[in-house]
Every structure is written in C-alpha cells, then in structure tokens.
Protein backbone atom coordinates (compact mmCIF):
# COMPACT_ATOMS: atom_id res chain seq x y z
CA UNK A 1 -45.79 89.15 268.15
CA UNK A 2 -46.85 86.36 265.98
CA UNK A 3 -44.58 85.85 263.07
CA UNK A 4 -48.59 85.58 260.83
CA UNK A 5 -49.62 88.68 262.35
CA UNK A 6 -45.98 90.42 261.59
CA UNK A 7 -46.28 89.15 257.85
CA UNK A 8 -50.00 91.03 257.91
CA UNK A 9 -48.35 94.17 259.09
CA UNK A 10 -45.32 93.98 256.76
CA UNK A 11 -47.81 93.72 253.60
CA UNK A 12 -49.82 96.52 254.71
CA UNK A 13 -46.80 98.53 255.01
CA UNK A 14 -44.81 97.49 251.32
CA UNK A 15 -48.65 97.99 249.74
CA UNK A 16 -48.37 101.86 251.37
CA UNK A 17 -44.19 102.14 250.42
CA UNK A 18 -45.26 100.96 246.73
CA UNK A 19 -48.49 102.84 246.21
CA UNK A 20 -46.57 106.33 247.28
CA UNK A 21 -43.22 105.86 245.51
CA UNK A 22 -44.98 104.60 242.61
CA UNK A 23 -48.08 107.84 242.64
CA UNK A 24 -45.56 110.59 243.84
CA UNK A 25 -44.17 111.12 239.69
CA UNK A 26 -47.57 112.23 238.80
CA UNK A 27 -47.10 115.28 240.40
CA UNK A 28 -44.29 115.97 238.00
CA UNK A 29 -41.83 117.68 240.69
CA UNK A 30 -39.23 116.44 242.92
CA UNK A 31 -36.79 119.23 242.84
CA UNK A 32 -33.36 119.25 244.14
CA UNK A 33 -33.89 118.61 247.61
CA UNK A 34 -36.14 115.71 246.89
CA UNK A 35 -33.41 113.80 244.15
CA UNK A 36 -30.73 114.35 246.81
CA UNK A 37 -32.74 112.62 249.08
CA UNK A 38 -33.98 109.91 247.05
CA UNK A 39 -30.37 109.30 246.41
CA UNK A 40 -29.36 108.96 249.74
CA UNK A 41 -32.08 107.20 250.52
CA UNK A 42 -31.57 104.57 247.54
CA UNK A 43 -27.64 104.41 249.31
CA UNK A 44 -28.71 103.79 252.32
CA UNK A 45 -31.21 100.48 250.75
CA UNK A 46 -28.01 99.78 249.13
CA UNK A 47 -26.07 99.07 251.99
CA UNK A 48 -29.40 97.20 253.87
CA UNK A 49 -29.46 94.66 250.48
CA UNK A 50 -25.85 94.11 250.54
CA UNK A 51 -25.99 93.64 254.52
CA UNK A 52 -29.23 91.64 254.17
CA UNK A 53 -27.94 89.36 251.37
CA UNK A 54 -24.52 88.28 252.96
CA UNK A 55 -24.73 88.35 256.43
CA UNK A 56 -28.32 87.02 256.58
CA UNK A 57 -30.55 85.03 253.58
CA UNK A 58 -27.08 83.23 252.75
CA UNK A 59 -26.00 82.10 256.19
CA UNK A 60 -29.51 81.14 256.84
CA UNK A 61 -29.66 79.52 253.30
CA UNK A 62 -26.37 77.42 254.88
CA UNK A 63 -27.99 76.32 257.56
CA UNK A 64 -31.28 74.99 256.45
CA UNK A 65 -29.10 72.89 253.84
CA UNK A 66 -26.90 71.95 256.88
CA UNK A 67 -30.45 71.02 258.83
CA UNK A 68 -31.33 68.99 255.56
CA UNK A 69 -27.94 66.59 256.36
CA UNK A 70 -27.21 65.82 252.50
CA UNK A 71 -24.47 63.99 253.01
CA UNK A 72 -22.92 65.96 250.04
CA UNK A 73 -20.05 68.14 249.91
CA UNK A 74 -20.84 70.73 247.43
CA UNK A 75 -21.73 74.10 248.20
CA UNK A 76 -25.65 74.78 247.19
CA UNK A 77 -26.24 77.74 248.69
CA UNK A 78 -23.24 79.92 246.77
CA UNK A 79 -24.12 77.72 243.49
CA UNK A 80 -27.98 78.96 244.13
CA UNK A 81 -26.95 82.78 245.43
CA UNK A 82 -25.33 82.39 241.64
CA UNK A 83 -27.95 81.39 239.48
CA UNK A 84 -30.42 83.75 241.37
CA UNK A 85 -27.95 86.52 240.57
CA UNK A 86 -27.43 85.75 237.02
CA UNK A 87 -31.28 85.38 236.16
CA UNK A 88 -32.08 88.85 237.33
CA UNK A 89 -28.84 90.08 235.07
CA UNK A 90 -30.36 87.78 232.20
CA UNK A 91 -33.64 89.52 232.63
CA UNK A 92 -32.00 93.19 232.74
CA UNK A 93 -28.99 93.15 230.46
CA UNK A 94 -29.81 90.24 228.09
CA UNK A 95 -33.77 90.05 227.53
CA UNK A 96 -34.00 93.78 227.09
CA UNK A 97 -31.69 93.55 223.53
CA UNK A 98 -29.27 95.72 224.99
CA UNK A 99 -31.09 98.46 225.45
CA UNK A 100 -30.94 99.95 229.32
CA UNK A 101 -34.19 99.77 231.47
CA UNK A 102 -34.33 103.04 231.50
CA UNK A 103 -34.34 104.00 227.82
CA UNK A 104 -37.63 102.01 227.42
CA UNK A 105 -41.00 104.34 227.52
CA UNK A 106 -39.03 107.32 226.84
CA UNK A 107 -39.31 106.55 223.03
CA UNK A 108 -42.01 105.76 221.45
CA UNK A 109 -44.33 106.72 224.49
CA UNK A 110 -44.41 102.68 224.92
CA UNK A 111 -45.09 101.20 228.02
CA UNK A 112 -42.09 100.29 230.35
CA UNK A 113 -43.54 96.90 229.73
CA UNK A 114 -39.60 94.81 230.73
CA UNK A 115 -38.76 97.23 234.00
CA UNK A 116 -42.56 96.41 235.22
CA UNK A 117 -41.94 92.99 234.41
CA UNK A 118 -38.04 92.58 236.41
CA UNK A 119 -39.27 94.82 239.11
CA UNK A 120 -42.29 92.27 239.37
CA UNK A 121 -40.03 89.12 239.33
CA UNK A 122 -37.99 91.06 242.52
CA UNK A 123 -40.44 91.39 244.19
CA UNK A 124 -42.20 88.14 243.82
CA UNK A 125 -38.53 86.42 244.92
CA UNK A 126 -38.24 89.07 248.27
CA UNK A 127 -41.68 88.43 248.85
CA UNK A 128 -41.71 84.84 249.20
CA UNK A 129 -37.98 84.95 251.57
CA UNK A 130 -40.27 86.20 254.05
CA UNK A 131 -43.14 84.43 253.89
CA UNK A 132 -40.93 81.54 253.77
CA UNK A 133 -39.62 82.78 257.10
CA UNK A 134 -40.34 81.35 260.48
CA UNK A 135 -37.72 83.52 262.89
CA UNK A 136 -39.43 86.73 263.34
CA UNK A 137 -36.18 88.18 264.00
CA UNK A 138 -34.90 86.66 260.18
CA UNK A 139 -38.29 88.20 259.17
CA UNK A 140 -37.52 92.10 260.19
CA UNK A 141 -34.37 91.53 258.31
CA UNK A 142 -35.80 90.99 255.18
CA UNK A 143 -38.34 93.33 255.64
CA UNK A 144 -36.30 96.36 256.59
CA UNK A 145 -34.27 95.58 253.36
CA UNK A 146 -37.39 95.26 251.51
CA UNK A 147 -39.23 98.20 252.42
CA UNK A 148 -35.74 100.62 252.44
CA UNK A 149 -36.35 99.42 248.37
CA UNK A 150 -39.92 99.41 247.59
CA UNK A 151 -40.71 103.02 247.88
CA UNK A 152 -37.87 103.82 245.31
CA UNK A 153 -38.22 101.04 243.14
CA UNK A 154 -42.51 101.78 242.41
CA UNK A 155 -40.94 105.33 242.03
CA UNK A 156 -39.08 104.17 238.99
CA UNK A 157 -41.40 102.54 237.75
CA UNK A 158 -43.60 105.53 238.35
CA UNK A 159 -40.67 107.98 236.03
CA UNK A 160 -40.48 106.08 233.49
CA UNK A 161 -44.59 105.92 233.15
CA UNK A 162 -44.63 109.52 233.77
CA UNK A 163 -41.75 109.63 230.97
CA UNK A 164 -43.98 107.41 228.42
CA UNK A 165 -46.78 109.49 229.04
CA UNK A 166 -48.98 106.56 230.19
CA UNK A 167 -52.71 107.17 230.88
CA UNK A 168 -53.47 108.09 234.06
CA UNK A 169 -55.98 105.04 234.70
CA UNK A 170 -53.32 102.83 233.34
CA UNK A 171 -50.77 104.49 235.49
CA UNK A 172 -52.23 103.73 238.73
CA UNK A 173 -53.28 100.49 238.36
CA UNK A 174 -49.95 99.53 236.82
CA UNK A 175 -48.49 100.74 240.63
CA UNK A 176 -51.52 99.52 242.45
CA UNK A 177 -50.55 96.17 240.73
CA UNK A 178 -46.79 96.24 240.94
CA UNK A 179 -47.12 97.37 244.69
CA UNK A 180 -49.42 93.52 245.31
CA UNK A 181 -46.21 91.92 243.65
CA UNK A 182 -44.36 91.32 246.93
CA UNK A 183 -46.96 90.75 249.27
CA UNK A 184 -48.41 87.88 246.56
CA UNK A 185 -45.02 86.47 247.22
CA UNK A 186 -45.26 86.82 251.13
CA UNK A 187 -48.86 84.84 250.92
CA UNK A 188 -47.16 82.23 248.29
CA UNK A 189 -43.98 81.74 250.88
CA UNK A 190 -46.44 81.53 253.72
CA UNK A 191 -48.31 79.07 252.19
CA UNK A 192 -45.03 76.89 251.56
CA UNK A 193 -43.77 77.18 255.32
CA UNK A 194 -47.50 75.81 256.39
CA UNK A 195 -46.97 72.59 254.39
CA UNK A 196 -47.28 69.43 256.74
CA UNK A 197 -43.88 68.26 256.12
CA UNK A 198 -41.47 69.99 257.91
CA UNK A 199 -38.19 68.72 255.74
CA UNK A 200 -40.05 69.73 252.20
CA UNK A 201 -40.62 73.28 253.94
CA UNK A 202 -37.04 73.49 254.68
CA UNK A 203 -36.08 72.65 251.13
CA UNK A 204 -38.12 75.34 249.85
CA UNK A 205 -36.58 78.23 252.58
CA UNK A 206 -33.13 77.03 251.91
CA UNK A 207 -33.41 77.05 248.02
CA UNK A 208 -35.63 80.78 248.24
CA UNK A 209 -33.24 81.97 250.87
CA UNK A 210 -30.67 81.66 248.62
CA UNK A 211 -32.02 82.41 244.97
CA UNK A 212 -32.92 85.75 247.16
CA UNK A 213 -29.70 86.23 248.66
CA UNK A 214 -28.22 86.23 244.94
CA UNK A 215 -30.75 88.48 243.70
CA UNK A 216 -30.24 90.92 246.41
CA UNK A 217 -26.58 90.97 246.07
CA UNK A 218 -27.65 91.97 242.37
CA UNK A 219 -30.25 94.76 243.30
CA UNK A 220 -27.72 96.35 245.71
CA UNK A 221 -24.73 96.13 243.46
CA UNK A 222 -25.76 96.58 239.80
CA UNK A 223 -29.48 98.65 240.23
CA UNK A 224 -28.13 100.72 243.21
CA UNK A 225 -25.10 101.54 244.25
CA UNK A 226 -24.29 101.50 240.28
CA UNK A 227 -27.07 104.40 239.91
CA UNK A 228 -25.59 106.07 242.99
CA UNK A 229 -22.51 106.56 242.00
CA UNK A 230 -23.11 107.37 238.87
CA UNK A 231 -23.13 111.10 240.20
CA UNK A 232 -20.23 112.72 241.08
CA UNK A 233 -21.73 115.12 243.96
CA UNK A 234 -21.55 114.02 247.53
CA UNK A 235 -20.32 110.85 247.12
CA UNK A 236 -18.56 110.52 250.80
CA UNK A 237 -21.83 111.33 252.06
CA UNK A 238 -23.78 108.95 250.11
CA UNK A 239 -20.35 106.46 250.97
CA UNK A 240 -21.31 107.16 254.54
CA UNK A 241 -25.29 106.05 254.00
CA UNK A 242 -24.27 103.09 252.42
CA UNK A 243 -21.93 102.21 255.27
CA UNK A 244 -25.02 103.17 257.82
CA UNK A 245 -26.81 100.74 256.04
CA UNK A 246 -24.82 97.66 255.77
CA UNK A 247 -23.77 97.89 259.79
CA UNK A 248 -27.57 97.96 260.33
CA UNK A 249 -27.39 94.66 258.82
CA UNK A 250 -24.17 93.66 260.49
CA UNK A 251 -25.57 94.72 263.96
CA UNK A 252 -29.12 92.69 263.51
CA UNK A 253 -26.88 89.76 262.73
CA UNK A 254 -25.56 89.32 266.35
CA UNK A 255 -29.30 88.63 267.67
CA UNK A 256 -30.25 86.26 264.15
C-alpha cells in the first residue's frame, strides 16, 4: 500500500474513533461494564503511547538528526522529547490556574473551553508525526497508538460537555471539530514531507518526531496511566493491559 493512500485510510478511521467516543455521552449511560472497559481500554493506549514514544518517534527522531550529520555533540532529540513534554504539562497544570481539567464545565455549566483546547494541541502534534512519516511501517506505529487514544480522549471531551450541559448543536460540532484536529495535522505533516528539499523535510520529521515522542510520554504517563490507577479495583488486570500494550510496541519495533 501507498504510504498517501494509508494516511487517507488512517483519517477516515481517527474521524470515525473521534466522532463515536466523543457522541456516545449523549446517551447518558455507560454502566459498569462499559467504565470497566473503557478503563482497560485507556490501559491498554497507555502502554501503546509509552511503547510508541520510546521505542519508536525517539529512535527515529535519533536517526533523522544522525541523517542530518550536525557535526554537534549534543543530544536534540532528548532536549526536544523535553520541551514537547513540558509544554503539554504547561498547558494542563499551569495555564488552567490550578484547577484540574476535569473540574472545568462541571461548575458554572461553562464550556470545557482549556480540555478542548489541550486535547486539540495533541492531536494537532500526533497528527502531523504521521503525516510527517514516510516508512509505512513507522506510520502503523503511530497510528495504532493514535487511534488506541482517540476514541477515549473525544469521550472526555464528550463527559465533561455532557457534565456542562452544553447544547446539543454545540455539542456535536464541538466533537465533529475536535475529531478533524488530528487528521488537519496528518494533511499539515504531509504537506511538509512533500517539500522539494529532502534535508529541510528531514529537519521537520526529526524535530516533530521528537516534540511527539515527549508529548506522548506525557499523555501515557500523566493523562493515563495516572487516571488508571487512580482506582483501586483490578489493578493487576489493568497492570496486565498496560503490559499487552507496550510489548505491542516492543514487538513492531523489530520490523521498524
């Protein structure tokens, strides 16, 4: 398969994960069953960002600065993989005024107006490491750890609507919008990886690579596995997803 045609495919299928996740909370229900799976499901995308974020957007981040022959010994990709990780925690734990994501449209009834926004800016970042890509086989990667994520992360975004009782019309086109966010990114990376000079393309999918790597590392850690933990029921089990997860990584790494 063409790696254009597999980048078509992959945004038809986030657009389908986002619109879902994000319209299922205006049915009102989930019951038990459904949380428990959500939750393992949201370990299991734990372990894929973790997986995806070490063992494959920063070694390939390494590499493309290696390709770029700098002649400099200082380590870019980890000092990128940083900053990447500490703008998504500036956007979450510093912009917001203390107050958790969470807490906001449960008061007031105001929109959710800073978790649209970070979820956005995630998006945006993941959506652009694989349009940036050119390995299909780097491309799957990313978009296994994308799409284990988007369902559950327009489904937040959908609660906490739901929870600021935001108008239906404004409801869906909020997730109709947010669930564009990543495939914008895809078209915006693709666009980068077409330019005619092959070494300014490289600087761009070594720099995104690892900006996404960081914020990935973030996502899985602090917005995740955080979360799952949080409970104190099945936690072995939900251990044993997360594993799953990061050896799914850890196995697609011996053909990448």
């Amino acid at each position: 398969m063409e790696i254009l045609g597999f980048k078509a495919i992959s945004i038809i299928l986030i657009i389908t994960a986002g619109v879902f996740g994000g319209l299922y909370p205006l049915r009102k229900v989930l019951g038990k069953n459904g949380h428990e799976n959500l939750m393992f499901g949201n370990a299991f995308a734990g372990g894929i960002f973790l997986g995806a974020g070490l063992l494959h957007m920063l070694p390939d981040s390494i590499e493309n600065f290696g390709n770029l022959s700098l002649n400099i010994d200082y380590p870019f990709p980890a000092l990128l993989a940083g900053f990447g990780f500490i703008f998504v925690l500036f956007l979450e734990k510093v912009l917001v005024r203390e107050e958790s994501l969470e807490a906001i449209g449960k008061t007031n009834n105001q929109f959710p107006t800073l978790l649209f926004l970070v979820l956005a800016i995630h998006s945006i970042i993941a959506g652009m490491s694989l349009g940036l890509e050119t390995s299909f086989a780097s491309g799957i990667v990313i978009f296994i750890a994308i799409i284990a994520h988007k369902g559950s992360a327009s489904f937040a975004l959908g609660v906490s609507m739901a929870n600021s009782n935001t108008q239906k019309s404004l409801f869906i086109k909020t997730i109709l919008f947010f669930s564009i966010m990543t495939p914008l990114g895809i078209i915006i990376g693709s666009i980068l990886s077409e330019i005619d000079s092959s070494r300014t393309a490289l600087w761009f999918e070594a720099i995104f690579d690892a900006l996404a790597a960081g914020t990935f590392v973030y996502i899985a850690i602090l917005d995740i596995i955080h979360e799952v933990f949080e409970a104190p029921k099945k936690k072995w089990a939900k251990f044993g997803v997360l594993i799953l997860g990061f050896l799914l990584m850890a196995g697609i790494a011996i053909w990448t």
